[in-house]
Protein backbone atom coordinates (compact mmCIF):
# COMPACT_ATOMS: atom_id res chain seq x y z
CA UNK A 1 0.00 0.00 0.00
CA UNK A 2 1.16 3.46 -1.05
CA UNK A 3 0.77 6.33 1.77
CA UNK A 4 1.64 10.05 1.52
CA UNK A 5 1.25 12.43 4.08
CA UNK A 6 1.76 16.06 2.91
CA UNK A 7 2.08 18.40 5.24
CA UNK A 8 0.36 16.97 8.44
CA UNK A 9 1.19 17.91 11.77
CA UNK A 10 1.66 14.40 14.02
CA UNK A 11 2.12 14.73 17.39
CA UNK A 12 2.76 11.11 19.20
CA UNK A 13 4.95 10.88 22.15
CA UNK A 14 4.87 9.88 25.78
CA UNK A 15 4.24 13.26 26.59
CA UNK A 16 4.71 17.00 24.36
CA UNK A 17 3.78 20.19 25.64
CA UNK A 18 3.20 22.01 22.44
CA UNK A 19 1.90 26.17 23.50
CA UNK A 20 1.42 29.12 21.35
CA UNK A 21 1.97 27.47 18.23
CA UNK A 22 0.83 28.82 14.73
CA UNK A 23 0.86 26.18 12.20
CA UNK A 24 -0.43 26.81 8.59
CA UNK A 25 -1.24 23.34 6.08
CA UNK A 26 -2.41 24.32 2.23
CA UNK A 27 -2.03 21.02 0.04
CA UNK A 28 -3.35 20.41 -3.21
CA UNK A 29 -3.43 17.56 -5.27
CA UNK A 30 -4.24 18.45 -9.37
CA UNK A 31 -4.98 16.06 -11.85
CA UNK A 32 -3.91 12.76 -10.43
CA UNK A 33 -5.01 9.08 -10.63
CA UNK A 34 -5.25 7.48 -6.91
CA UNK A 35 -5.30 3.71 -7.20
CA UNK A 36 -5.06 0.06 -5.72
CA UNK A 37 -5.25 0.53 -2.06
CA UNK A 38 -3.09 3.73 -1.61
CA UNK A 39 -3.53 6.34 0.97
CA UNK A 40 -3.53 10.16 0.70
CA UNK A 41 -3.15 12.31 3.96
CA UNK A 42 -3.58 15.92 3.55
CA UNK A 43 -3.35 18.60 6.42
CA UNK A 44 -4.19 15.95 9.47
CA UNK A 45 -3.71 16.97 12.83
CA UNK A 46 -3.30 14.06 15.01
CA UNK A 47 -2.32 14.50 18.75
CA UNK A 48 -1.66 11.81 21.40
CA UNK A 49 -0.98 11.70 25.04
CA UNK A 50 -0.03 15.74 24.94
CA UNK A 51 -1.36 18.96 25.71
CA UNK A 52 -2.26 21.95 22.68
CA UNK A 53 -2.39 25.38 24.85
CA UNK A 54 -3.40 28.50 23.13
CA UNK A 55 -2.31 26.99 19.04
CA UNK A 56 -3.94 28.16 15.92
CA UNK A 57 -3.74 25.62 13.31
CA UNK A 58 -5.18 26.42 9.55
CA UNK A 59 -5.70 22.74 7.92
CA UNK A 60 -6.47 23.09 3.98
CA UNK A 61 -6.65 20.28 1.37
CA UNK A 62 -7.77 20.01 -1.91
CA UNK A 63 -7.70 17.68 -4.65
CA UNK A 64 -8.63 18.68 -8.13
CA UNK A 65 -9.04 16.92 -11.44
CA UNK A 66 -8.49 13.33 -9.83
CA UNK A 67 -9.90 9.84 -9.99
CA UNK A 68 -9.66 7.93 -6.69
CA UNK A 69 -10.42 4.24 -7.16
CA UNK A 70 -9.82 1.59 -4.34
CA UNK A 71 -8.23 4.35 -1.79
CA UNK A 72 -8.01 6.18 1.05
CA UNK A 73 -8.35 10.16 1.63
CA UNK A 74 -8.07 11.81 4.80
CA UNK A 75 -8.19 16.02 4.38
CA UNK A 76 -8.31 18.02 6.75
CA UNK A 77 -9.26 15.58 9.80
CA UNK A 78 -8.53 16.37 13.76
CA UNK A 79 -7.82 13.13 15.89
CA UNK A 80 -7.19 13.97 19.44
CA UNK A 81 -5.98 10.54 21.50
CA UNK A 82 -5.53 10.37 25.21
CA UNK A 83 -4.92 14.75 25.21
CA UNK A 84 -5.73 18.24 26.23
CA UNK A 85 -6.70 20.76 23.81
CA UNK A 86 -7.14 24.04 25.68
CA UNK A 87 -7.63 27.51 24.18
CA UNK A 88 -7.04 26.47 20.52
CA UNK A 89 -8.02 27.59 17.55
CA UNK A 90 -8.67 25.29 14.33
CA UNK A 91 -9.80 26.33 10.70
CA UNK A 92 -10.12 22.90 8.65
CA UNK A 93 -11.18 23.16 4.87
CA UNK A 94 -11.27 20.29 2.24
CA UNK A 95 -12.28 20.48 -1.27
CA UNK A 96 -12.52 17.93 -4.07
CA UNK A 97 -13.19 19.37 -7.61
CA UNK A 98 -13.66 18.12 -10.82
CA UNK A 99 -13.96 21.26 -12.90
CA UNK A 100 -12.20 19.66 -15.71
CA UNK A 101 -15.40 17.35 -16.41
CA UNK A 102 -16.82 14.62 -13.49
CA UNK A 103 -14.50 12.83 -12.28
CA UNK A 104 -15.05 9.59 -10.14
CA UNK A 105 -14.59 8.21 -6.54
CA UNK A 106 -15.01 4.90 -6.62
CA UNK A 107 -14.51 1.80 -4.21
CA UNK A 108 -12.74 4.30 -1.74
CA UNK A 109 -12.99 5.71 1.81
CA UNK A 110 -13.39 9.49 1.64
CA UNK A 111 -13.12 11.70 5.40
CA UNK A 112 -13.10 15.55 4.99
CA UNK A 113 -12.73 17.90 8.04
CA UNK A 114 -14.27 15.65 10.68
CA UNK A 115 -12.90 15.54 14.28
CA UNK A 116 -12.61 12.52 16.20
CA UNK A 117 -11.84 12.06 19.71
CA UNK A 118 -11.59 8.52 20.62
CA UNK A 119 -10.74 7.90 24.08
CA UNK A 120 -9.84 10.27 27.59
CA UNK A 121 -9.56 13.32 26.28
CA UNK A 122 -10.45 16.81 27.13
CA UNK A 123 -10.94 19.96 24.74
CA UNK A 124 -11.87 23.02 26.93
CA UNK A 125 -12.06 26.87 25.05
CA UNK A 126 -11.25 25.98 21.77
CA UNK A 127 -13.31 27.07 18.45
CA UNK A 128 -13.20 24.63 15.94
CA UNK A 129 -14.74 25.53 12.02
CA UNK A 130 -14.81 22.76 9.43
CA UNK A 131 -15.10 23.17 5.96
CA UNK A 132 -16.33 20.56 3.07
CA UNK A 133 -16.93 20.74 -0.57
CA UNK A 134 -17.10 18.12 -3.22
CA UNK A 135 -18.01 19.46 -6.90
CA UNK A 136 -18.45 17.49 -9.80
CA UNK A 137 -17.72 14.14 -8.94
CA UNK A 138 -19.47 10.52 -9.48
CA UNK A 139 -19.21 8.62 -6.26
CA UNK A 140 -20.05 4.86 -6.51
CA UNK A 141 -19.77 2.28 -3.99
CA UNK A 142 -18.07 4.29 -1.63
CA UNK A 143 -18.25 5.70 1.83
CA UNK A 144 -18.01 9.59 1.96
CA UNK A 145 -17.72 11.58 5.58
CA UNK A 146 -17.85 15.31 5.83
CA UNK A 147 -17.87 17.47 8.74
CA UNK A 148 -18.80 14.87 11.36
CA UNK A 149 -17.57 15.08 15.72
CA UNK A 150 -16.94 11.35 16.55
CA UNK A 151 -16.87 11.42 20.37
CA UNK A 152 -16.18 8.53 22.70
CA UNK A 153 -17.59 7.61 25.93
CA UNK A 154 -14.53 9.26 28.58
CA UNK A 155 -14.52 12.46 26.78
CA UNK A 156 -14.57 15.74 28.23
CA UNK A 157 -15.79 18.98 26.01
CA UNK A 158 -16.92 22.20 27.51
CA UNK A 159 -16.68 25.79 26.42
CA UNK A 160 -16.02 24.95 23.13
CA UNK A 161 -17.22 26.05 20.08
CA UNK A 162 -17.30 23.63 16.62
CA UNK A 163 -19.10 24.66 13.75
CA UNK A 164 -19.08 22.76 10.17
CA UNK A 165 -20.36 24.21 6.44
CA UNK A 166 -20.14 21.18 4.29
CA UNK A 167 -21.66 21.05 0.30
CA UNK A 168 -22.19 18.00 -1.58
CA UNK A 169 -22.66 19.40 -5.18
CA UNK A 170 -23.44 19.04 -8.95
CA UNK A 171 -22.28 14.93 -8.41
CA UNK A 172 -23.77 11.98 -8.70
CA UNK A 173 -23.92 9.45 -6.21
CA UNK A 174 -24.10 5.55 -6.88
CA UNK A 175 -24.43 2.94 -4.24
CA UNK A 176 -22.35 5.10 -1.88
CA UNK A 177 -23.44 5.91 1.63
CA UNK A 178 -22.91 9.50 2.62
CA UNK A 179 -22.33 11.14 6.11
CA UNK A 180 -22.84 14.63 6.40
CA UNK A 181 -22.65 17.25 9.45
CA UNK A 182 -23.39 14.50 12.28
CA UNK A 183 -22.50 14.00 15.83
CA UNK A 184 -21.66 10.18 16.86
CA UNK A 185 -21.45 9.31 20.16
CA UNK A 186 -20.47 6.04 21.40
């Protein structure tokens, strides 16, 4: 399996204090053929065991002009593992775009600026706006999330502020399921 991560921020460690950080992500991926199993990570922000204290982060990622068949894409996406997020600031926006004529998805996993936190953590003060757009494309047989909080049971979130825009437009959609703007709790 082929992976590529462009321009993701991965935090995984027994411990980082990461404070006052500004970190800015804009990947795009134009007129590309994504194939046989491979994966595509663009603008992720994963954090583990850590603490994120007063951060901005600006997530963007786009592809354009591509066929995805039998793939993964992750754009955009906030995992937050066994941490505290306090006082942070996210902006995640992910766009797929066949201007060029439809182009397909097909057979392929597809997760635009959703949030997931899995397991013991806390996010406290934090604003978090997520962004989704897919234009022009035939998805068949695959399974498409946009915008959606996945929250596990041990999870702390208070004061916080997440909002999510998402457009599913001009496409056609074949034996895909679809997941738009949700909350999943579990």
């Amino acid at each position: 399996m082929k992976k590529i991560f462009i321009l993701s921020l991965i935090a995984t460690s027994i411990y980082a204090n990461i404070e006052i950080l500004g970190f800015n992500s804009d990947n795009t991926i134009d007129s590309v053929e994504v194939k046989n199993g491979s994966e595509i990570k663009q603008g992720d922000l994963e954090i583990s065991d850590s603490l994120l204290k007063s951060d901005t982060f600006t997530l963007s990622g786009s592809l354009k002009n591509t066929i995805v068949d039998n793939s993964t894409i992750t754009q955009s996406s906030v995992c937050i593992t066994s941490a505290t997020v306090k006082n942070v600031t996210i902006d995640n926006s992910s766009k797929i775009d066949n201007n060029n004529g439809t182009k397909s998805i097909i057979n392929s996993t597809i997760s635009q600026s959703s949030v997931y936190v899995p397991t013991s953590s806390t996010l406290t003060d934090s604003k978090i706006k997520l962004d989704s757009s897919i234009e022009n494309t035939k998805i068949k047989n695959s399974n498409v999330s946009l915008c959606n909080l996945y929250i596990a049971t041990g999870t702390t979130i208070s004061n916080s502020n997440i909002t999510g825009n998402c457009k599913l437009k001009d496409s056609e959609i074949v034996g895909a399921t679809i997941s738009q703007g949700n909350i999943v709790s579990n």
